[in-house]
Protein backbone atom coordinates (compact mmCIF):
# COMPACT_ATOMS: atom_id res chain seq x y z
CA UNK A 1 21.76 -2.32 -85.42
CA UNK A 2 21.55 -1.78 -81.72
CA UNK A 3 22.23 -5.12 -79.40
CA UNK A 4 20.02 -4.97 -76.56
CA UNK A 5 21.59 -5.38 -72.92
CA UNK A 6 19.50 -7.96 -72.09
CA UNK A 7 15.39 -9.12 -73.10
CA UNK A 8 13.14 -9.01 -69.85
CA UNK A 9 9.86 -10.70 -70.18
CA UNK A 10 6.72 -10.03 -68.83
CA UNK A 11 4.38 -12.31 -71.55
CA UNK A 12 1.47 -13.09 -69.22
CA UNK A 13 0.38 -9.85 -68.78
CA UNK A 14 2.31 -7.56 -71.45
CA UNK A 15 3.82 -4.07 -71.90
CA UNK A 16 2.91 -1.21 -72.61
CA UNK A 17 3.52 2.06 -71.23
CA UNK A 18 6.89 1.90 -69.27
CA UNK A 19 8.65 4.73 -67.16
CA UNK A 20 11.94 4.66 -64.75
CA UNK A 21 11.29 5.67 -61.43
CA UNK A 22 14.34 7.54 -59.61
CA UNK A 23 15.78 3.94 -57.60
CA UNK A 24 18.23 2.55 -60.36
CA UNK A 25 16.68 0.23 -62.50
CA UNK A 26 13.25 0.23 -61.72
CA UNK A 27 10.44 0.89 -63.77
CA UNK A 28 6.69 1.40 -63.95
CA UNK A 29 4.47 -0.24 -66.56
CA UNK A 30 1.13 -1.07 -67.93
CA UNK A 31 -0.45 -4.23 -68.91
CA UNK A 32 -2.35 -4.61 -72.13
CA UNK A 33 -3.92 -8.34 -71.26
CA UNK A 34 -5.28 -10.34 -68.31
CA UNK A 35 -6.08 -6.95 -65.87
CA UNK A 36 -5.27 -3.40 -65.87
CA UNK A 37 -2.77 -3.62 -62.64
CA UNK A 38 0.56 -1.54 -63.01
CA UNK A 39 3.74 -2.96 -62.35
CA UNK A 40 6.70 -1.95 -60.47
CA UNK A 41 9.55 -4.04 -61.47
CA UNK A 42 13.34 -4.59 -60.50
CA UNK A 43 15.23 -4.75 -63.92
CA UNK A 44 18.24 -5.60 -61.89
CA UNK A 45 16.44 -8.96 -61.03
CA UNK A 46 13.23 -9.06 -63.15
CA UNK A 47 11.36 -9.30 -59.91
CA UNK A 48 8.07 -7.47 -58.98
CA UNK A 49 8.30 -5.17 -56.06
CA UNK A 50 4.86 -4.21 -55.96
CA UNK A 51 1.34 -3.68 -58.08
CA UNK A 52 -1.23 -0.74 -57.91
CA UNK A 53 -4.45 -2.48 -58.41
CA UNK A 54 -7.26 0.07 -59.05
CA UNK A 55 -7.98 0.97 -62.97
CA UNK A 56 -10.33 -1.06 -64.51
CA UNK A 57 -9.89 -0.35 -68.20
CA UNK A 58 -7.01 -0.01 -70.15
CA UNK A 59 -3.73 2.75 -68.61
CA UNK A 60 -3.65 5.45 -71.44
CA UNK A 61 -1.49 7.73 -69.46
CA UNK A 62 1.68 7.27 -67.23
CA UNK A 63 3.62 10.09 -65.54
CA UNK A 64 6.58 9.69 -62.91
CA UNK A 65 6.85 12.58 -60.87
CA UNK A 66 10.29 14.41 -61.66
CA UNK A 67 10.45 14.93 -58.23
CA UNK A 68 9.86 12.04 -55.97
CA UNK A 69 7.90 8.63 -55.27
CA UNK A 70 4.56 9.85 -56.68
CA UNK A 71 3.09 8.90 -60.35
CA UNK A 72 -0.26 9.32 -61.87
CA UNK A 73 -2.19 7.34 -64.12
CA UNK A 74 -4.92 7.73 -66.58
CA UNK A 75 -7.39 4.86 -68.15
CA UNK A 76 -9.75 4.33 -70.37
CA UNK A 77 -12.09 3.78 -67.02
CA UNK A 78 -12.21 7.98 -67.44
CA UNK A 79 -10.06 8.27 -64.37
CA UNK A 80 -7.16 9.63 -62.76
CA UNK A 81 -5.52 7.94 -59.82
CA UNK A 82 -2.50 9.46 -57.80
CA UNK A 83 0.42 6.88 -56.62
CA UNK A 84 2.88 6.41 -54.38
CA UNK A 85 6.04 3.86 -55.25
CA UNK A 86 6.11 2.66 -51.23
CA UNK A 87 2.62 1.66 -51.53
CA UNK A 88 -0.06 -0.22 -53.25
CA UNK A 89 -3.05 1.78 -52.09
CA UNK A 90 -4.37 4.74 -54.61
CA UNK A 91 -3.39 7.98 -53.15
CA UNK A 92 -6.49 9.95 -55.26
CA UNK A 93 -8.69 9.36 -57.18
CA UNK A 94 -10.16 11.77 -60.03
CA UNK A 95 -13.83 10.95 -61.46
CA UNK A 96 -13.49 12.74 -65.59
CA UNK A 97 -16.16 12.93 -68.19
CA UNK A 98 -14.40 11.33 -70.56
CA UNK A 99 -10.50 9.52 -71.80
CA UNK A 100 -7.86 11.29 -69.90
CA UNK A 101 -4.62 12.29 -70.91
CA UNK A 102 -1.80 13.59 -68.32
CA UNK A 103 1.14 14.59 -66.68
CA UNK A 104 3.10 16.36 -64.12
CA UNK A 105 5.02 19.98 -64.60
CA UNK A 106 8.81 20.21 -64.48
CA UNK A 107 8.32 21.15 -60.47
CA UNK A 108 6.34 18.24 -59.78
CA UNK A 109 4.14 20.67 -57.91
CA UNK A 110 1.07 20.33 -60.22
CA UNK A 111 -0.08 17.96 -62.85
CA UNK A 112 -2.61 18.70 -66.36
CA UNK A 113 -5.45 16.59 -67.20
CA UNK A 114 -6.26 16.52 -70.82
CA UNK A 115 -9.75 15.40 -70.36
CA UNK A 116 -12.38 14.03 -73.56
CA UNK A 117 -9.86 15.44 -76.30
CA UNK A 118 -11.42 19.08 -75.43
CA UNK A 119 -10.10 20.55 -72.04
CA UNK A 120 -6.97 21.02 -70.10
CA UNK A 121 -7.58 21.02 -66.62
CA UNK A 122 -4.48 22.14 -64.06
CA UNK A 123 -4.69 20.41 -60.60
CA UNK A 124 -2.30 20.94 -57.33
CA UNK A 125 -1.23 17.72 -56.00
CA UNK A 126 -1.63 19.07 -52.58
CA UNK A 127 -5.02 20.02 -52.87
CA UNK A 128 -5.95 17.76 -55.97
CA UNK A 129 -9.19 16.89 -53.78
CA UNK A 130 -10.42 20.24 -54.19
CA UNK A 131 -10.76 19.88 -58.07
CA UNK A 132 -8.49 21.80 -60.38
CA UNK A 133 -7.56 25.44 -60.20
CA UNK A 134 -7.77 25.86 -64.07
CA UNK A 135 -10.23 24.82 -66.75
CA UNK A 136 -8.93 25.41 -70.44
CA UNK A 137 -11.57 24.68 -72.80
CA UNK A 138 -10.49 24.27 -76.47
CA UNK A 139 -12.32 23.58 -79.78
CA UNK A 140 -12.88 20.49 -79.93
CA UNK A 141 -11.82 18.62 -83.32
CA UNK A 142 -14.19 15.21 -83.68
CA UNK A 143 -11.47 14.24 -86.53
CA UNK A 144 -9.05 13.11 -83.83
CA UNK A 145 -8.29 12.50 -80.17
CA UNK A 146 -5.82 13.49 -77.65
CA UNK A 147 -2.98 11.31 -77.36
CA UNK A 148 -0.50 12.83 -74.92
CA UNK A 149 -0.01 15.86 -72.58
CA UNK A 150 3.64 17.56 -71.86
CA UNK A 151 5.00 20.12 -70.29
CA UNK A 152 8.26 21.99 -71.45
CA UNK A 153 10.92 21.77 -69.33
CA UNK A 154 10.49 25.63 -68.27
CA UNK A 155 7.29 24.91 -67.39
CA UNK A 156 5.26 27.39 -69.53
CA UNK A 157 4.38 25.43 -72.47
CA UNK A 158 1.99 22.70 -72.62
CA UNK A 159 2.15 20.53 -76.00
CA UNK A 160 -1.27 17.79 -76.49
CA UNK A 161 -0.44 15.07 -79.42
CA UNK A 162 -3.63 14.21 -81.35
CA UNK A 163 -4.04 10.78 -83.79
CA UNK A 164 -4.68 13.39 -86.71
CA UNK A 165 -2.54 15.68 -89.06
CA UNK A 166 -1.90 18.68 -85.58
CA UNK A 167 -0.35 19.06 -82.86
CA UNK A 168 -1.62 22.14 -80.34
CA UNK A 169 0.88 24.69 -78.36
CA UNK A 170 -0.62 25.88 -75.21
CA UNK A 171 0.28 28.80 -72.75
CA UNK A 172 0.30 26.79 -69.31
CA UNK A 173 -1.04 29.87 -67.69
CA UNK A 174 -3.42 31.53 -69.90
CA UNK A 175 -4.72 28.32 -71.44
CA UNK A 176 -4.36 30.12 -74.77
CA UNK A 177 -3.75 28.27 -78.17
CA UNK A 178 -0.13 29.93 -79.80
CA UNK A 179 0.16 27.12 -82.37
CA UNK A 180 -1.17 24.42 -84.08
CA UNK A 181 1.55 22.65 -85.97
CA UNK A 182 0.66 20.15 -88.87
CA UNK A 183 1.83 19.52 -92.25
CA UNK A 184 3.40 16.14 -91.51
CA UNK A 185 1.79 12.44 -92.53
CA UNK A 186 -0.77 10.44 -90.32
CA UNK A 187 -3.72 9.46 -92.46
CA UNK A 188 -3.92 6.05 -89.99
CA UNK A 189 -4.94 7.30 -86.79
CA UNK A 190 -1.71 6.51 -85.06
CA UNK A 191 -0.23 7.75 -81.76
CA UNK A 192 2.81 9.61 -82.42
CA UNK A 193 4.80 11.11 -79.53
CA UNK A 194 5.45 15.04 -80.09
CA UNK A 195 8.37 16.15 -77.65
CA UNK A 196 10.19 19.47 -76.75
CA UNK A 197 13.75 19.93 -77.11
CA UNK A 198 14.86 20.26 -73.29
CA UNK A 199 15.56 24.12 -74.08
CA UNK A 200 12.00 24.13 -74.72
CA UNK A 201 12.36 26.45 -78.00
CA UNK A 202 11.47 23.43 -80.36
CA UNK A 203 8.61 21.09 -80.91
CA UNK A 204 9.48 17.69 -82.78
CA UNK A 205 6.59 14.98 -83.96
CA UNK A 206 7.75 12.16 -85.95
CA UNK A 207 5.21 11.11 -89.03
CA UNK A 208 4.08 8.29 -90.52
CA UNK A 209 6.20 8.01 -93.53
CA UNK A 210 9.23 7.97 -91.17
CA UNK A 211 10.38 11.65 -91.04
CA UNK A 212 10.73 14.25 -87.87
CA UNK A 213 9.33 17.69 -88.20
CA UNK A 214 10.70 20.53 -85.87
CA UNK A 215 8.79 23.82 -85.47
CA UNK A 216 10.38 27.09 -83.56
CA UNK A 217 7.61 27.39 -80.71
CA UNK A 218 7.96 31.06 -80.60
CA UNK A 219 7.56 31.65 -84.27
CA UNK A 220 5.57 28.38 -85.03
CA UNK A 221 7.47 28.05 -88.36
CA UNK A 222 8.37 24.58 -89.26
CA UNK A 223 12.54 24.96 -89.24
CA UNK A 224 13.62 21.59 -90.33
CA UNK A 225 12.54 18.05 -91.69
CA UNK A 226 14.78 15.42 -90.88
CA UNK A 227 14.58 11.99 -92.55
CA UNK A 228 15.84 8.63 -89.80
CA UNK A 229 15.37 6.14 -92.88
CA UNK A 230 12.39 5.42 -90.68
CA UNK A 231 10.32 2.25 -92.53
CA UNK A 232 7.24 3.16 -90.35
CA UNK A 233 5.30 5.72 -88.69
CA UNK A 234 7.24 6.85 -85.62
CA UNK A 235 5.70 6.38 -82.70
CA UNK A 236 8.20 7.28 -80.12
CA UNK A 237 9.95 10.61 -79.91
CA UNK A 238 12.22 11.50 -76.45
CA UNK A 239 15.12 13.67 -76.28
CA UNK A 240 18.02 13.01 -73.38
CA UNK A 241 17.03 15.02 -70.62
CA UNK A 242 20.82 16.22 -70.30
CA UNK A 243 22.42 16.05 -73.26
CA UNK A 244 21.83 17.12 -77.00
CA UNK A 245 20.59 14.23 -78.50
CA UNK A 246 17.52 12.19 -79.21
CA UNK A 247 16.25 8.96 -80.53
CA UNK A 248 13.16 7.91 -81.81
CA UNK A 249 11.41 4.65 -83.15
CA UNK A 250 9.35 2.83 -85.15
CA UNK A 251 10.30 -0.63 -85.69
CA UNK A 252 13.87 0.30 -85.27
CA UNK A 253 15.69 2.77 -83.62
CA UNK A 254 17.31 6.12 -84.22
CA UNK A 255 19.40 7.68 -82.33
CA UNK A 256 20.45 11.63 -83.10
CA UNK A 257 23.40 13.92 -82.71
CA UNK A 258 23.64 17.62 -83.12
CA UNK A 259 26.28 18.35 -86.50
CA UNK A 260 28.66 20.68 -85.19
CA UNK A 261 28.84 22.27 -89.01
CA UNK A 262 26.71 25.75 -88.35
């Protein structure tokens, strides 16, 4: 069993989408009660540094730039706002037809909206005002809803998690579907988080009887099932951005080295 460092609090407004920022020990996070502010928050001290005020439904989407201060946010309120860290004043603001999904690519040079569970659309964050560059357009599936957007790490892969029984593969410049991975458990409608390994050959999900699937993203064969002792669905899946390992959680944690055996 893992001891945690230490517990912060933050039971007045709750957590619950939380990403570090680049300054040591900060993070970002979203409230799921009183108002739909995010929170910028010293872990060093527990102290708020600042708030973004803006979204007024529920944050469904959080991304930290991988390059610098800026981080973007979807809601429920069917928009996109830009951010800066150093201040509390929305940087842009995108107006969507329906519940977004997003995040930036590897170069923090552009960023992909997964808009109403049916298109991808690529905007430049310098010229994000000018609408996106790229519309994908993909069949839409009323059995389920978009959950999450990712790039791989070499940029050329976009992977959108769904709350059914598939994940999708995308070509970030063609917009073309190269897989659609399922075979794993979620009759419940859950969010589970699909990654890429940071090679960005393999594709991971976890399910909702507790075990991982891993599919070769060139081939789109399934390679391996691995099995956490998971006693839920698993609902968080993130590799180490340097290192070959990975952990992932339901109500517990795992955490995952390679085997050196093959």
């Amino acid at each position: 069993m893992e001891i945690p460092k230490r517990t912060l609090y933050s039971k007045k407004y709750g957590v619950d989408l939380i990403r570090y920022t680049h300054a040591a020990n900060t993070v970002v996070y979203s409230s799921n009660k009183i108002d739909d502010t995010i929170r910028y928050l010293s872990l060093h001290d527990n102290k708020y540094i600042r708030y973004f005020p803006g979204h007024s439904k529920r944050v469904v989407a959080l991304s930290m730039s991988p390059v610098d201060d800026t981080f973007i946010s979807g809601s429920l309120d069917k928009t996109i706002r830009l951010w800066d860290l150093r201040s509390p004043n929305c940087q842009g603001l995108m107006h969507l037809q329906g519940k977004p999904v997003c995040s930036f690519d590897p170069e923090g040079l552009i960023f992909a909206a997964g808009v109403n569970s049916e298109m991808v659309k690529l905007y430049d964050l310098r010229s994000f005002d000018k609408g996106p560059f790229a519309t994908f357009k993909m069949q839409y599936d009323r059995t389920c809803e978009w959950t999450g957007l990712k790039f791989s790490n070499d940029g050329k892969l976009i992977l959108i998690s769904t709350n059914g029984s598939f994940i999708r593969l995308i070509d970030a410049f063609k917009g073309v579907v190269m897989h659609t991975f399922g075979g794993y458990a979620n009759s419940k409608a859950v969010t589970l988080e699909a990654s890429f390994t940071p090679d960005s050959q393999f594709i991971m999900i976890g399910s909702e009887d507790g075990k991982i699937h891993v599919w070769n993203g060139e081939s789109g064969i399934k390679v391996a099932v691995l099995d956490g002792k998971h006693t839920g669905p698993i609902t968080c899946l993130q590799f180490n951005p340097k290192f070959m390992t990975f952990a992932s959680a339901c109500s517990n944690m795992a955490f995952w080295l390679p085997t050196i055996d093959d």
